[in-house]
C-alpha atoms as a PDB file:
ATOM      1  CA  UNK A   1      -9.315   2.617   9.416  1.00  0.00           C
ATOM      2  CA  UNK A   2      -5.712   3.543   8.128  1.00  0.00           C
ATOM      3  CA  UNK A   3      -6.998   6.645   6.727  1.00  0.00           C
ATOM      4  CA  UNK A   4      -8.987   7.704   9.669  1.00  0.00           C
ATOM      5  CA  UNK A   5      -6.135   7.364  11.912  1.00  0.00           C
ATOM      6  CA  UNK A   6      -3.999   9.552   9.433  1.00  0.00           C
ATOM      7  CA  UNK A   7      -6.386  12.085   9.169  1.00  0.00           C
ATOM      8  CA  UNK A   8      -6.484  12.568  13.266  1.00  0.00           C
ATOM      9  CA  UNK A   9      -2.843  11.926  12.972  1.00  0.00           C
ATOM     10  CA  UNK A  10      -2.631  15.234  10.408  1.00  0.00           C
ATOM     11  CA  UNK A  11      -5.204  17.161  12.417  1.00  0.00           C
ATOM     12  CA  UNK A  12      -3.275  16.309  16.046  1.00  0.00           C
ATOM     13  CA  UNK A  13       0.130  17.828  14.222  1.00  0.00           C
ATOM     14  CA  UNK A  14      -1.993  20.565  12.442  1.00  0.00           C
ATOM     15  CA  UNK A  15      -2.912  21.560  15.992  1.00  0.00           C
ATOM     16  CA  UNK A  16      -0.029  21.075  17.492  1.00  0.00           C
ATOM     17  CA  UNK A  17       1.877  23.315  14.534  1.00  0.00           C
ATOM     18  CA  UNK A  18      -0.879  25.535  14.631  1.00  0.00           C
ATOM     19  CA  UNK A  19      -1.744  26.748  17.892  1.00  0.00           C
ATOM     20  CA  UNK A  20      -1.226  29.772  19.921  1.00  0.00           C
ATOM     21  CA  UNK A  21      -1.756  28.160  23.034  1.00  0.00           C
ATOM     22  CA  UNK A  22       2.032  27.082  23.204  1.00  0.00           C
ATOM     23  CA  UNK A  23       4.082  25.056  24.998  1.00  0.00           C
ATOM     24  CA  UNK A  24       1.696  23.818  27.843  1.00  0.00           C
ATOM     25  CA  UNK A  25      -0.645  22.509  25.232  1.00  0.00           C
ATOM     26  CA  UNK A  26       1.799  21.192  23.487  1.00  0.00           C
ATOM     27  CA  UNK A  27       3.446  18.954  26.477  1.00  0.00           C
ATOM     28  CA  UNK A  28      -0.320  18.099  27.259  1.00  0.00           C
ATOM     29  CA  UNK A  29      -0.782  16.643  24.252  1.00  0.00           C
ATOM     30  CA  UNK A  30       2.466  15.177  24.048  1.00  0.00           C
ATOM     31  CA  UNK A  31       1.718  13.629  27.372  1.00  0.00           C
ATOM     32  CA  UNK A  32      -1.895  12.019  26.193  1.00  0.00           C
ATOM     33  CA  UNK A  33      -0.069  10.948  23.333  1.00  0.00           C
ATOM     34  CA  UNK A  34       2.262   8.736  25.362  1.00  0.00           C
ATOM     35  CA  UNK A  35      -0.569   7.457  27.668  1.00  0.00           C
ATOM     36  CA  UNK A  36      -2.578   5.988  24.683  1.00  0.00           C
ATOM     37  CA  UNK A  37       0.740   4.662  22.943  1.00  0.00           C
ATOM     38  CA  UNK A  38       2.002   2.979  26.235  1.00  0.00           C
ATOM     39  CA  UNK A  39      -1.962   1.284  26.580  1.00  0.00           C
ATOM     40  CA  UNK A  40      -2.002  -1.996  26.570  1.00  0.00           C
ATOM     41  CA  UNK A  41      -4.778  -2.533  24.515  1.00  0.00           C
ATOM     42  CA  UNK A  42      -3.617  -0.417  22.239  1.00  0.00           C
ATOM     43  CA  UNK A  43       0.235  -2.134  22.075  1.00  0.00           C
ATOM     44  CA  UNK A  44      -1.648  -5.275  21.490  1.00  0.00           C
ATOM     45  CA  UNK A  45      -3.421  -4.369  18.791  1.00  0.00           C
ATOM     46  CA  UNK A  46      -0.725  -2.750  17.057  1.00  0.00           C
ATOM     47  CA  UNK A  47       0.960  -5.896  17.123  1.00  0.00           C
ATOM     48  CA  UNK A  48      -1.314  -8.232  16.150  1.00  0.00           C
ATOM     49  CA  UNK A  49      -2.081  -6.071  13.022  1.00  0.00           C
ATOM     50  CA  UNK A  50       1.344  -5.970  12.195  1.00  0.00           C
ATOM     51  CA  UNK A  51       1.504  -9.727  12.239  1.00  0.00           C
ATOM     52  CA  UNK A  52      -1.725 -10.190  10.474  1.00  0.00           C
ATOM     53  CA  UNK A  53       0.156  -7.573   8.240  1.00  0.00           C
ATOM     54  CA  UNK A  54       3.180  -9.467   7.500  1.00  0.00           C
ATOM     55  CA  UNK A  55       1.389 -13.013   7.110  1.00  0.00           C
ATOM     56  CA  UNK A  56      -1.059 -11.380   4.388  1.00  0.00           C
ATOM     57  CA  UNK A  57       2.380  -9.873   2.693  1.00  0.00           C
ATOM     58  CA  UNK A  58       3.628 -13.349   3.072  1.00  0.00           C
ATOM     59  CA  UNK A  59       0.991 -14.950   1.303  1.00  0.00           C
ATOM     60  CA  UNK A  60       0.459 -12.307  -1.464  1.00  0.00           C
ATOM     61  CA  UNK A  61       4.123 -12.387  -2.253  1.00  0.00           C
ATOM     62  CA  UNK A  62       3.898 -16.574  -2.304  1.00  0.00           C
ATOM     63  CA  UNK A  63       1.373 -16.040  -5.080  1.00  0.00           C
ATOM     64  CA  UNK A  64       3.163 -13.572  -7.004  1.00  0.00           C
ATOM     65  CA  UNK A  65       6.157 -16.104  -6.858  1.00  0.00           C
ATOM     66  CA  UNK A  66       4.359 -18.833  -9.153  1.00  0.00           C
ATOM     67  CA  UNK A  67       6.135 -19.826 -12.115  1.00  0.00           C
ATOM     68  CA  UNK A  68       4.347 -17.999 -15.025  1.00  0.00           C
ATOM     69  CA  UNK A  69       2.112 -19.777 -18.174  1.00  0.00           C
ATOM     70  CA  UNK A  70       5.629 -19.523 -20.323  1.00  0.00           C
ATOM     71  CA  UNK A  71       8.530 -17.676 -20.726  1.00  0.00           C
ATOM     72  CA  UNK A  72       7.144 -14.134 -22.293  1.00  0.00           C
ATOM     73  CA  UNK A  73       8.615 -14.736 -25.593  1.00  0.00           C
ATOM     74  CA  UNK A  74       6.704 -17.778 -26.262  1.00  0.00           C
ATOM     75  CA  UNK A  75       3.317 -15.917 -25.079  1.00  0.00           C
ATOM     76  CA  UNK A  76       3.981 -12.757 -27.575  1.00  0.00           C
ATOM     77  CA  UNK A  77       4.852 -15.608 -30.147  1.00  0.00           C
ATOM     78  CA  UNK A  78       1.480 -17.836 -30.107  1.00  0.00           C
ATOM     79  CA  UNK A  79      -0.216 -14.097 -30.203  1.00  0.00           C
ATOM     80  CA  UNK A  80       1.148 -13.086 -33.123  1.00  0.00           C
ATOM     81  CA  UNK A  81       0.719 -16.553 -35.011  1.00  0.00           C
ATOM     82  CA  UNK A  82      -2.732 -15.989 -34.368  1.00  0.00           C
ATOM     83  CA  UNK A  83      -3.220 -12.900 -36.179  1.00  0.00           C
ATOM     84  CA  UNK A  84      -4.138 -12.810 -40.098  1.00  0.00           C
ATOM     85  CA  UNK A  85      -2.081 -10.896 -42.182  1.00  0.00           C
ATOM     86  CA  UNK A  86      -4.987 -10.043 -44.012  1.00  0.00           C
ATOM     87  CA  UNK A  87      -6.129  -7.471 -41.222  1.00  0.00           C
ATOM     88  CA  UNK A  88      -3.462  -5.480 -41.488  1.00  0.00           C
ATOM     89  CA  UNK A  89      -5.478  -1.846 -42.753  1.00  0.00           C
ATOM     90  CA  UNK A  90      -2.412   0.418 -41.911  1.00  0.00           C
ATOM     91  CA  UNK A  91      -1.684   0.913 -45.970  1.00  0.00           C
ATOM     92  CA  UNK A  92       2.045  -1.340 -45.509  1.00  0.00           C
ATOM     93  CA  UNK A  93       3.462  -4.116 -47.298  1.00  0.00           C
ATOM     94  CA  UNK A  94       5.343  -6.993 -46.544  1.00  0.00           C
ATOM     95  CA  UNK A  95       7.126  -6.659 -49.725  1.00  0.00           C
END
């Protein structure tokens, strides 16, 4: 849905750039553009899909706000104890 209003958003002010018909058109549309912002309906659902917006930010940003498994430098730690040195093929020595 996002994208479909952007594209009529980008077509609208591709007209509206556009045109030849000048600046009657362009206060018509202007005009049509205020009626359907100043709906209602339209308000309303604006709204609540800015609050269903901001709750689902809420809640994403709660999860991403969990303590992690371990501080990083343990993680890369246990990793690297679990390699063999033996599988090391890149032609160096430890010595």
């Amino acid at each position: 849905m996002r994208y479909r209003l952007t594209f009529i958003t980008g077509a609208v002010v591709g007209y509206v750039l556009g045109t030849r018909a000048g600046r009657e058109r362009y206060e018509q549309l202007r005009k049509a553009a205020q009626r359907v912002a100043q709906n209602p309906a339209v308000r309303n659902t604006a709204e609540s899909a800015a609050q269903n917006g901001r709750a689902v930010a809420a809640k994403a940003f709660g999860r991403r706000r969990r303590p992690a498994a371990g501080p990083v430098s343990e993680r890369v730690r246990s990793l690297r104890e679990q390699r063999t040195p033996a599988g090391d093929d890149w032609g160096t020595s430890n010595t």
